[in-house]
Structure formats: structure tokens, C-alpha cells
Protein backbone atom coordinates (compact mmCIF):
# COMPACT_ATOMS: atom_id res chain seq x y z
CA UNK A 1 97.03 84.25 88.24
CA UNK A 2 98.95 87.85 88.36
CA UNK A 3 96.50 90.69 89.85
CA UNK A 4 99.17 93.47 88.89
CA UNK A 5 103.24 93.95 88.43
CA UNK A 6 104.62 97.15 89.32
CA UNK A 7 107.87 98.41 88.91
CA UNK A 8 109.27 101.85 90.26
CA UNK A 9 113.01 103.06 89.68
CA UNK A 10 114.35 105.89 92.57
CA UNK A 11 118.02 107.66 92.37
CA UNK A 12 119.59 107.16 95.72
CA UNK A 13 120.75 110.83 96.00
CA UNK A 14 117.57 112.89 94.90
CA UNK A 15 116.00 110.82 97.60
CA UNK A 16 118.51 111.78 100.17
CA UNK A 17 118.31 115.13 99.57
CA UNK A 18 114.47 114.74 100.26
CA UNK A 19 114.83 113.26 103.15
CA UNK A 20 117.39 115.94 104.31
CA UNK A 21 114.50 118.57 102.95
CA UNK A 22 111.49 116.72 105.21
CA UNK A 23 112.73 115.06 107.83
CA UNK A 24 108.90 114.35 108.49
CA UNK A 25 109.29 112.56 105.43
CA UNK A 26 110.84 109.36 106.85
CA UNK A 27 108.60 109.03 109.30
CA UNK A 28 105.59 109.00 107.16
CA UNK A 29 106.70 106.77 104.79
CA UNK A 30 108.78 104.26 106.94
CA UNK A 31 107.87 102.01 109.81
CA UNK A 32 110.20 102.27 112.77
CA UNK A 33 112.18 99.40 112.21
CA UNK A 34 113.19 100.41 108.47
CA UNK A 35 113.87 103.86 109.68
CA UNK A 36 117.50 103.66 110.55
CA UNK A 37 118.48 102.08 107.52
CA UNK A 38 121.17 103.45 104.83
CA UNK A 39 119.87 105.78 102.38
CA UNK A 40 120.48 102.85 99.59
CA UNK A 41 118.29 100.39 101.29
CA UNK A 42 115.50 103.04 102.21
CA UNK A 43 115.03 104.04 98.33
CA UNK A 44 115.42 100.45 97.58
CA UNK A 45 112.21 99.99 100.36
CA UNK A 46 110.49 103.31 98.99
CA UNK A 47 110.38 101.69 94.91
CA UNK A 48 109.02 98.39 96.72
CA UNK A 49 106.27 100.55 98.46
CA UNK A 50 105.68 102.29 95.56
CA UNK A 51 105.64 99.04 93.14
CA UNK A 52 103.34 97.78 95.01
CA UNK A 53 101.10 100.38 94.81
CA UNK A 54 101.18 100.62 91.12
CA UNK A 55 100.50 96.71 91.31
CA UNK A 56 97.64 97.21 92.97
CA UNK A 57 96.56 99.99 91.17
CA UNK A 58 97.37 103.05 92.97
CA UNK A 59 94.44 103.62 94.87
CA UNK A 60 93.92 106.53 96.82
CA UNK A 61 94.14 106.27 100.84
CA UNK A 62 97.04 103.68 101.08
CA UNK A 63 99.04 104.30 104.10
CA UNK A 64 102.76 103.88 103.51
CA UNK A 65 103.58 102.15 106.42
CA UNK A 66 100.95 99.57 105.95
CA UNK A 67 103.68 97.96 103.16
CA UNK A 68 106.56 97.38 104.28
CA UNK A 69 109.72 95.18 103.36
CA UNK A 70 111.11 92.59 105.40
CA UNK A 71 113.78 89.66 104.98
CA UNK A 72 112.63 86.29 105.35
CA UNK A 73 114.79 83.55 107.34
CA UNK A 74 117.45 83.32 104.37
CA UNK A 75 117.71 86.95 104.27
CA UNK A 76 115.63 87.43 100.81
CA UNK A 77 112.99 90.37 101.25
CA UNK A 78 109.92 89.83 100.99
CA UNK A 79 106.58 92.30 101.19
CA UNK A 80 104.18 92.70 104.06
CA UNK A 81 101.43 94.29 104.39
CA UNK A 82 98.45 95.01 106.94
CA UNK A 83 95.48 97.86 106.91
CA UNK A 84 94.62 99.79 104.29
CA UNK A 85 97.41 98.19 102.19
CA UNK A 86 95.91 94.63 102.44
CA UNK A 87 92.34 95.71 102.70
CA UNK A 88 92.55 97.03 98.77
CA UNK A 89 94.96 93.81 98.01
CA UNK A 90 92.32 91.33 99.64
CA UNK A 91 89.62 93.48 97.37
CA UNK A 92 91.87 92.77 94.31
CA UNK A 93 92.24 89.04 95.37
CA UNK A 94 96.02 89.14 95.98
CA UNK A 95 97.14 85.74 98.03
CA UNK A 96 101.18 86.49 97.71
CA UNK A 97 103.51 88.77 96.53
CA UNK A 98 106.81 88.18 94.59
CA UNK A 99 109.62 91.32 95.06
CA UNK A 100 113.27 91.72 93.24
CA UNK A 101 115.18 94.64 94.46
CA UNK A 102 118.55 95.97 93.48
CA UNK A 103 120.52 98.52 93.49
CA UNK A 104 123.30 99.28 91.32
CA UNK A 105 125.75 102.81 91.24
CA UNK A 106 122.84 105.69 92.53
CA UNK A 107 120.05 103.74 91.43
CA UNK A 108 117.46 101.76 93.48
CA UNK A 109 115.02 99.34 91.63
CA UNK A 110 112.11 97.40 92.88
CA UNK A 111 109.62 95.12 91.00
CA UNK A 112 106.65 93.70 92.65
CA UNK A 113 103.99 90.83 91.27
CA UNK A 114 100.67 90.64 92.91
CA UNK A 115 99.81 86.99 92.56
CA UNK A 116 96.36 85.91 93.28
């Protein structure tokens, strides 16, 4: 049964020039290991963060580093999450998630399916 989709579209450069504005920014919203990614995959990771917040709702008090995006043995990525991310998911009865991203010219895309 799907609990929620969510599907959230960033441009690669306004992002940038965010992140260039609030430096503070990257830390709040990415755990270490994404941190020293491209700008392309980080807006890619910020939609999937994002997608899955709209898929579960958008509740107040998420953390963003409680979601984060990570690549499975073959390399596809894949959501995790932990604290207050999967405390509201486990309330919503979400057993797995399903992501797509993509990226194509200065666009980032990320679609998420809570499946419970």
C-alpha cells in the first residue's frame, strides 16, 4: 500500500548560490558524508530530502539529516532514515521507500514513494 509520493524539482545554480550565501546551510541540511559532494548531486540529495518530506506529509520538527541518500551495493540510491525522520514514517506505517533521481541541464529531480 503507498503511505505518500512526493516529488520536489531544485535548479542546480539557485541552490549553489545558497549555499555560497549560508555556508551554515550545508551543514544543517547534509550529513557529513554527503557534504563534499558536487553541487549537482547535493540538489539532487536536497529534492530527495525534501520528497520525502512531502511524502510523509511535511510535518513540522523533521531534522534534515535524519534522511539521507545513500547508494546501495549496485550503486542505485536509495533513502535512509533514523530519528525524527523515521519516528513520523513508523507513525505513518512506512516499511520501505522507493527513490528516482535525475538530473538533467541545471535541473535536479527527486521522487520518493512511501510504501507501507
Amino acid at each position: 500500500m503507498i503511505v505518500g509520493i512526493g516529488v520536489d524539482v531544485v535548479l542546480v545554480t539557485r541552490f549553489e548560490q545558497q549555499l555560497r550565501r549560508a555556508p551554515a546551510l550545508r551543514e544543517r541540511l547534509f550529513v557529513p558524508a554527503e557534504r563534499e559532494l558536487n553541487t549537482r548531486s547535493l540538489a539532487a540529495r536536497f529534492a530527495a530530502k525534501e520528497a520525502v518530506a512531502k511524502a510523509l506529509g511535511a510535518p513540522a520538527g523533521m531534522n534534515w539529516q535524519d534522511c539521507q541518500v545513500v547508494l546501495n551495493a549496485a550503486g542505485a540510491p536509495q533513502v535512509h532514515v533514523e530519528g525524527t525522520v523515521a519516528a513520523v514514517a513508523e507513525q505513518r506505517g512506512v516499511k520501505s521507500w522507493h527513490l528516482s533521481l535525475s538530473h538533467d541541464g541545471d535541473v535536479a529531480t527527486a521522487m520518493v514513494v512511501a510504501e507501507g
